[in-house]
N, C-alpha and C. Protein backbone atom coordinates (compact mmCIF):
# COMPACT_ATOMS: atom_id res chain seq x y z
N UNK A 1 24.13 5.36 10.25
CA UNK A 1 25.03 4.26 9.96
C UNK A 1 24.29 2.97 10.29
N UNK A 2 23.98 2.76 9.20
CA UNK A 2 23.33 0.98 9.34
C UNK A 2 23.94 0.04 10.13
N UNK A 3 25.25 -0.39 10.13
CA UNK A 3 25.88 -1.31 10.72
C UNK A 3 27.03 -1.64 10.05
N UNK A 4 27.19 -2.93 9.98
CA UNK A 4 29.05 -3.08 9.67
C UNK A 4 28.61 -4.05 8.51
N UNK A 5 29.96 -4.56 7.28
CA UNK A 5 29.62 -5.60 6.80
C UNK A 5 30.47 -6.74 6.98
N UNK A 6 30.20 -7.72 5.95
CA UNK A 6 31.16 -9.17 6.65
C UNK A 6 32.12 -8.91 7.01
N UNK A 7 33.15 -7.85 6.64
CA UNK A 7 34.44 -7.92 6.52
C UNK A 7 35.04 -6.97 7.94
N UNK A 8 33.11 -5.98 8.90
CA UNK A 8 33.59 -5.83 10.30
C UNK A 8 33.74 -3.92 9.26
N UNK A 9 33.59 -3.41 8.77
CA UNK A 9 33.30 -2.23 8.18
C UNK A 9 32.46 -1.80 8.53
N UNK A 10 32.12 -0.30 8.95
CA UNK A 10 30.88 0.26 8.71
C UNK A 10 30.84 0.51 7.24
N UNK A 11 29.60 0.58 7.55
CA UNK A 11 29.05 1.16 6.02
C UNK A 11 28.09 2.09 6.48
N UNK A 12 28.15 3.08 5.63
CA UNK A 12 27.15 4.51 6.01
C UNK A 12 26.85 4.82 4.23
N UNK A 13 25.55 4.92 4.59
CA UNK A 13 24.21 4.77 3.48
C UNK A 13 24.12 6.95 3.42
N UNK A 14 24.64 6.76 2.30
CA UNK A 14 23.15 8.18 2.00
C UNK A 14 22.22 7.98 0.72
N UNK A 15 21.08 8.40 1.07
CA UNK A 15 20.33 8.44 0.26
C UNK A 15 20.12 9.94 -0.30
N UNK A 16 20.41 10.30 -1.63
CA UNK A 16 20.17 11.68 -2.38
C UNK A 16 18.52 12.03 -2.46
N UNK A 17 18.11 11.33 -2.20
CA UNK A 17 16.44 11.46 -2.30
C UNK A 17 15.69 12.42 -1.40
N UNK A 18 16.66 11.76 -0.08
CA UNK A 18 16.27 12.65 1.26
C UNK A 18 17.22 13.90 1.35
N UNK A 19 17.98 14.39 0.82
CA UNK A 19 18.94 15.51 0.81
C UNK A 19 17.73 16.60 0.70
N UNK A 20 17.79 17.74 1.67
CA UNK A 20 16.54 18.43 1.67
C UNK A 20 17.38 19.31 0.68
N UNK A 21 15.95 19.82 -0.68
CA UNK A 21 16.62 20.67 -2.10
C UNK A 21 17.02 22.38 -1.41
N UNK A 22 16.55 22.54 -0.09
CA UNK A 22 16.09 23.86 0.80
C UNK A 22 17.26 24.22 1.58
N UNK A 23 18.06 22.94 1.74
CA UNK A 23 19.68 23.41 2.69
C UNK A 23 20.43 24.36 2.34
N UNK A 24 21.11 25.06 2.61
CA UNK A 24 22.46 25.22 2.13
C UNK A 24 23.32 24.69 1.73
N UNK A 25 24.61 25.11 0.98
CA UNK A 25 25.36 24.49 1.12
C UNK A 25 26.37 24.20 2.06
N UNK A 26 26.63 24.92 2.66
CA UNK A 26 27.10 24.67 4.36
C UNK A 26 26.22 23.80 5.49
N UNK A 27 25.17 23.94 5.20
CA UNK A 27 24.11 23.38 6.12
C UNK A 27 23.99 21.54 5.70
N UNK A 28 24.26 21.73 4.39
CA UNK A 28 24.60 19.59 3.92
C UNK A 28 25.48 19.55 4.28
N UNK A 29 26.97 20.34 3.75
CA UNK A 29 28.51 20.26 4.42
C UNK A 29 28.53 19.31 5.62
N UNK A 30 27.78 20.12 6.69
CA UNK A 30 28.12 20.27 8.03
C UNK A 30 27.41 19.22 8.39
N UNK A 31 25.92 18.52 7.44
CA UNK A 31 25.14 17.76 8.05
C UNK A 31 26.28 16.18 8.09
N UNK A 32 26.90 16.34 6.50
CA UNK A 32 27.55 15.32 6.07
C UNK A 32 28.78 15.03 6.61
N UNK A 33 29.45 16.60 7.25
CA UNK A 33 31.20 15.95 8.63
C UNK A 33 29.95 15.58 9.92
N UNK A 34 28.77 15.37 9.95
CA UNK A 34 28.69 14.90 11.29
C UNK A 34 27.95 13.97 11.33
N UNK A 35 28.01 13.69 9.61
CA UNK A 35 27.30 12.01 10.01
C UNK A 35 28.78 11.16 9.41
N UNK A 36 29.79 11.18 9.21
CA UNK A 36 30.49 10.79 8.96
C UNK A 36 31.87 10.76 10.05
N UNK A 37 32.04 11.58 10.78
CA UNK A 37 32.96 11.82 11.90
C UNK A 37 33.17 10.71 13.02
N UNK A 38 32.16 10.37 12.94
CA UNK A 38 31.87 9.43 14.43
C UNK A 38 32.45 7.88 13.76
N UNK A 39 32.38 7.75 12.53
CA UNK A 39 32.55 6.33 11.87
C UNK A 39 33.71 6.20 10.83
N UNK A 40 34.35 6.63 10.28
CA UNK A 40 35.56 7.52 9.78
C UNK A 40 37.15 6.92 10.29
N UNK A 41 36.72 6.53 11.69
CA UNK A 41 38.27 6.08 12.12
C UNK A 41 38.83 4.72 11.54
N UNK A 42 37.91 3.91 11.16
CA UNK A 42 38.12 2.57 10.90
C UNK A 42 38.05 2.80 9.35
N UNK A 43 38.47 1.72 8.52
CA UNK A 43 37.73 1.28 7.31
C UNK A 43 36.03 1.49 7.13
N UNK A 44 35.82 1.88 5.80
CA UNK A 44 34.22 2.55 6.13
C UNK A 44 34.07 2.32 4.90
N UNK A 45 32.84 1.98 4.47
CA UNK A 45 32.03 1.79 2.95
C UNK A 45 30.79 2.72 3.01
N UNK A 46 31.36 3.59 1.81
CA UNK A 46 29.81 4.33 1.55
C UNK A 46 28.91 3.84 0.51
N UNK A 47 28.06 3.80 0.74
CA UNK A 47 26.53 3.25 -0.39
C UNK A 47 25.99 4.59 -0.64
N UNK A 48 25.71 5.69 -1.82
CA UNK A 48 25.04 6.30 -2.03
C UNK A 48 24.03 6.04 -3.26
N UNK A 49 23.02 6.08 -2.64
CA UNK A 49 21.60 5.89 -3.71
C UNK A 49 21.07 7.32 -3.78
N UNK A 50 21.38 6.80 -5.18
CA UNK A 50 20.90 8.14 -6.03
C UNK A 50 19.86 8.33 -6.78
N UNK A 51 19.13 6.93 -6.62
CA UNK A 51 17.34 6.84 -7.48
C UNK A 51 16.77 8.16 -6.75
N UNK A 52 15.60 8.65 -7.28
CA UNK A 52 14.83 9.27 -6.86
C UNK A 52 14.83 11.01 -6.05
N UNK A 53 16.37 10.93 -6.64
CA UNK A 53 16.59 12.35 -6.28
C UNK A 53 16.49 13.22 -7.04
N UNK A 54 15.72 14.70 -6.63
CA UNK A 54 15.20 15.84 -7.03
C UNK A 54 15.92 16.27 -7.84
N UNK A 55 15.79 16.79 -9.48
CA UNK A 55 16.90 17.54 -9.88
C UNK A 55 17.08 18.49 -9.50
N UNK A 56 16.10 19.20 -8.70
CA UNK A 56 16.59 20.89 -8.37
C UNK A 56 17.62 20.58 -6.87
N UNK A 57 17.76 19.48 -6.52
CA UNK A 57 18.20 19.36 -5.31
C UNK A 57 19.97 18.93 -5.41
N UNK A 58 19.98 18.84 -6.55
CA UNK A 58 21.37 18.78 -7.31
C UNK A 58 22.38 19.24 -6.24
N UNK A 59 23.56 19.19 -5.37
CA UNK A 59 24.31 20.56 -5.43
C UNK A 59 24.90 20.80 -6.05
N UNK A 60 25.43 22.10 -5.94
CA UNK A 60 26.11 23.19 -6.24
C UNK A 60 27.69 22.47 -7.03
N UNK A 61 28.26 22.60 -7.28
CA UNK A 61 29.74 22.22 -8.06
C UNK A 61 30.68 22.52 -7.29
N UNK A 62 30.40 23.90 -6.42
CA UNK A 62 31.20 24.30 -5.58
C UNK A 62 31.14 23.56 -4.46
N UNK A 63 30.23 22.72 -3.97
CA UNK A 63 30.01 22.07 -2.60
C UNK A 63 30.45 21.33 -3.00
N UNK A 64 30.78 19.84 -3.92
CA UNK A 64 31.11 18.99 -4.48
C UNK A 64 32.48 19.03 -4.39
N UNK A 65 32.87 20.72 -4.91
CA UNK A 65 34.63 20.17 -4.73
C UNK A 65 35.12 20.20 -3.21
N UNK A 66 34.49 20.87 -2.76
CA UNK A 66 34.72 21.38 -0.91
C UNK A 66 34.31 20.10 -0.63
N UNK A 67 33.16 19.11 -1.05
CA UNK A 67 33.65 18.05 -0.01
C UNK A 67 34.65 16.86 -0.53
N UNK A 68 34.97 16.91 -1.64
CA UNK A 68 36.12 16.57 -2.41
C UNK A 68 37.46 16.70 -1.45
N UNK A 69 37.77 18.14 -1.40
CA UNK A 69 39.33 18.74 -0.58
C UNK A 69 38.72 18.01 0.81
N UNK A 70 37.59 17.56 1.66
CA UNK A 70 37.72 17.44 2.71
C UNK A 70 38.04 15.85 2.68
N UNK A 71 37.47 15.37 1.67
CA UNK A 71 37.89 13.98 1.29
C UNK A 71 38.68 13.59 1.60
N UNK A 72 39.60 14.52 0.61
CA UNK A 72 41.13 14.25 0.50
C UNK A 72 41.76 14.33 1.76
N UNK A 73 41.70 15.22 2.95
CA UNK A 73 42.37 15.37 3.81
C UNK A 73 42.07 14.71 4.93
N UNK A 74 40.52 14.44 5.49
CA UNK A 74 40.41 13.69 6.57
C UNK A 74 39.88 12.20 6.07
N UNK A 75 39.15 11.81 4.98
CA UNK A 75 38.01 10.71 5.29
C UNK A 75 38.57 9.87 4.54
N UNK A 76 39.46 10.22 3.33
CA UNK A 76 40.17 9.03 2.18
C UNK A 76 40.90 8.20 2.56
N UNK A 77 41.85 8.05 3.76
CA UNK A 77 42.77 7.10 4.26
C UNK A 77 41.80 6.28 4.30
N UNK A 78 40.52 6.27 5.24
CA UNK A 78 39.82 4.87 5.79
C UNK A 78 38.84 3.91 4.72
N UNK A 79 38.35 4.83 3.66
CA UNK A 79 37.34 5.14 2.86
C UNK A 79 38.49 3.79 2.39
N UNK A 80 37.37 1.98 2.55
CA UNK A 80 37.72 0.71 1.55
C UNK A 80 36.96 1.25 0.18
N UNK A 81 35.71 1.32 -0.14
CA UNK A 81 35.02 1.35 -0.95
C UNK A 81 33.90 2.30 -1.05
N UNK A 82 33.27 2.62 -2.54
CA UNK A 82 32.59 3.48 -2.25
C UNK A 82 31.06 3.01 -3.53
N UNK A 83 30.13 2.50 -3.35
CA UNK A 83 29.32 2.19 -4.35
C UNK A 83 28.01 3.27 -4.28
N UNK A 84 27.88 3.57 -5.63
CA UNK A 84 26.79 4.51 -6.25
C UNK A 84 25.51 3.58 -7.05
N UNK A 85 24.56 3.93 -6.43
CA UNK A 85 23.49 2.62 -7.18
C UNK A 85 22.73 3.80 -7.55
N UNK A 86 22.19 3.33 -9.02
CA UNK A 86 21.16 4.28 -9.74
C UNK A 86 21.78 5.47 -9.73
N UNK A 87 23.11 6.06 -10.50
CA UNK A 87 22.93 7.08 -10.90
C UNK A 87 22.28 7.25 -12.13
N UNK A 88 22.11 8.86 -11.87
CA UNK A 88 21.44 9.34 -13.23
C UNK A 88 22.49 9.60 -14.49
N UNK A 89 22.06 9.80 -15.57
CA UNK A 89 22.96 10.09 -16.89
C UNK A 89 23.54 11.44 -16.54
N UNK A 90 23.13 12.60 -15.73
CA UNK A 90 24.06 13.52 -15.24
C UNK A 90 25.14 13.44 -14.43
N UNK A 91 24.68 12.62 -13.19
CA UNK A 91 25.89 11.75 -12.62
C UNK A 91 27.31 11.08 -12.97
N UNK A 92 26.69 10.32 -14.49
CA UNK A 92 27.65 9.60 -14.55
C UNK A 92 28.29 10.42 -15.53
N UNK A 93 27.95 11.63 -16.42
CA UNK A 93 28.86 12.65 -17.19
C UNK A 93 29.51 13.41 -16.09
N UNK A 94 29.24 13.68 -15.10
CA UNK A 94 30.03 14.42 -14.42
C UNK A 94 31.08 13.76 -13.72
N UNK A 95 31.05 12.74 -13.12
CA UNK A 95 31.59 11.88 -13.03
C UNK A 95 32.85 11.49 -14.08
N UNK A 96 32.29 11.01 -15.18
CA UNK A 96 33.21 10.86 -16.59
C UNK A 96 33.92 12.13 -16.43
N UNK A 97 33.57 13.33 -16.81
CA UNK A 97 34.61 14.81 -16.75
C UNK A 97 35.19 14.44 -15.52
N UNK A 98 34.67 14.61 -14.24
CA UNK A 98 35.51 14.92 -13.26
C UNK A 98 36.69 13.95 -12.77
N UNK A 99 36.67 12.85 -13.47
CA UNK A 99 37.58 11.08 -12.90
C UNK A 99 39.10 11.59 -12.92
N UNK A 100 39.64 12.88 -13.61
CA UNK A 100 40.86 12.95 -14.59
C UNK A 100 41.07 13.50 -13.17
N UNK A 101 40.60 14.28 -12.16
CA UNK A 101 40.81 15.41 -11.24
C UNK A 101 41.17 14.14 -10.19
N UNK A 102 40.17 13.37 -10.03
CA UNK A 102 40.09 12.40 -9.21
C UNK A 102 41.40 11.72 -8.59
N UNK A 103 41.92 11.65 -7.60
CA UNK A 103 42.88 10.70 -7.17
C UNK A 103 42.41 9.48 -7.34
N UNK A 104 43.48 8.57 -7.92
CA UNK A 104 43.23 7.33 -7.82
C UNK A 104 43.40 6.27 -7.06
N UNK A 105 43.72 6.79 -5.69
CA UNK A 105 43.49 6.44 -4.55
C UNK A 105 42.34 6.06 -4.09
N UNK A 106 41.37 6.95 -4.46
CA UNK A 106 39.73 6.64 -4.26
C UNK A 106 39.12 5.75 -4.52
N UNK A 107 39.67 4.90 -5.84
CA UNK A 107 38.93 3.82 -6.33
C UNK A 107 39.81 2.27 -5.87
């Protein structure tokens, strides 16, 4: 967690680049409730940069919705904003399909 912004937010950065392609999917899960747990109580902005990430390092669809449902239940109340810089054209089709599933709470 980098720090806060004007508005007194954390903001917590992931970068997809560094997502090791070798984890599990339980093993990102678990990396991602415990970098997020500690900062979560307040209003929180996520930045995910998505330049330069591996396609084989993709996850799974199934991890995506699991951290989706965890979304929904612990981290979405605080969650102000959420910005994606440099996605890829797979990103943003999946994205496009998946928006309909999406609460619109999120945005």
């Amino acid at each position: 967690v980098p720090g806060k912004d004007d508005q007194g937010r954390s903001i917590v950065v992931f970068s997809c680049a560094l997502f090791p392609g070798h984890a599990s999917a339980d093993q990102l899960l678990l990396y991602l409730v415990r970098k997020l747990d500690p900062v979560v109580r307040q209003k929180y902005v996520i930045v995910l940069l998505y330049a330069g990430m591996n396609p084989d390092a993709i996850p799974p669809i199934e991890l995506l919705r699991e951290l989706y449902q965890i979304f929904e239940l612990v981290y979405r109340n605080c969650l102000d904003q959420m910005f994606v810089l440099h996605p890829s054209v797979v990103f943003k089709a999946l994205f496009t399909i998946a928006w309909a599933a999406v609460s619109t709470q999120l945005y």
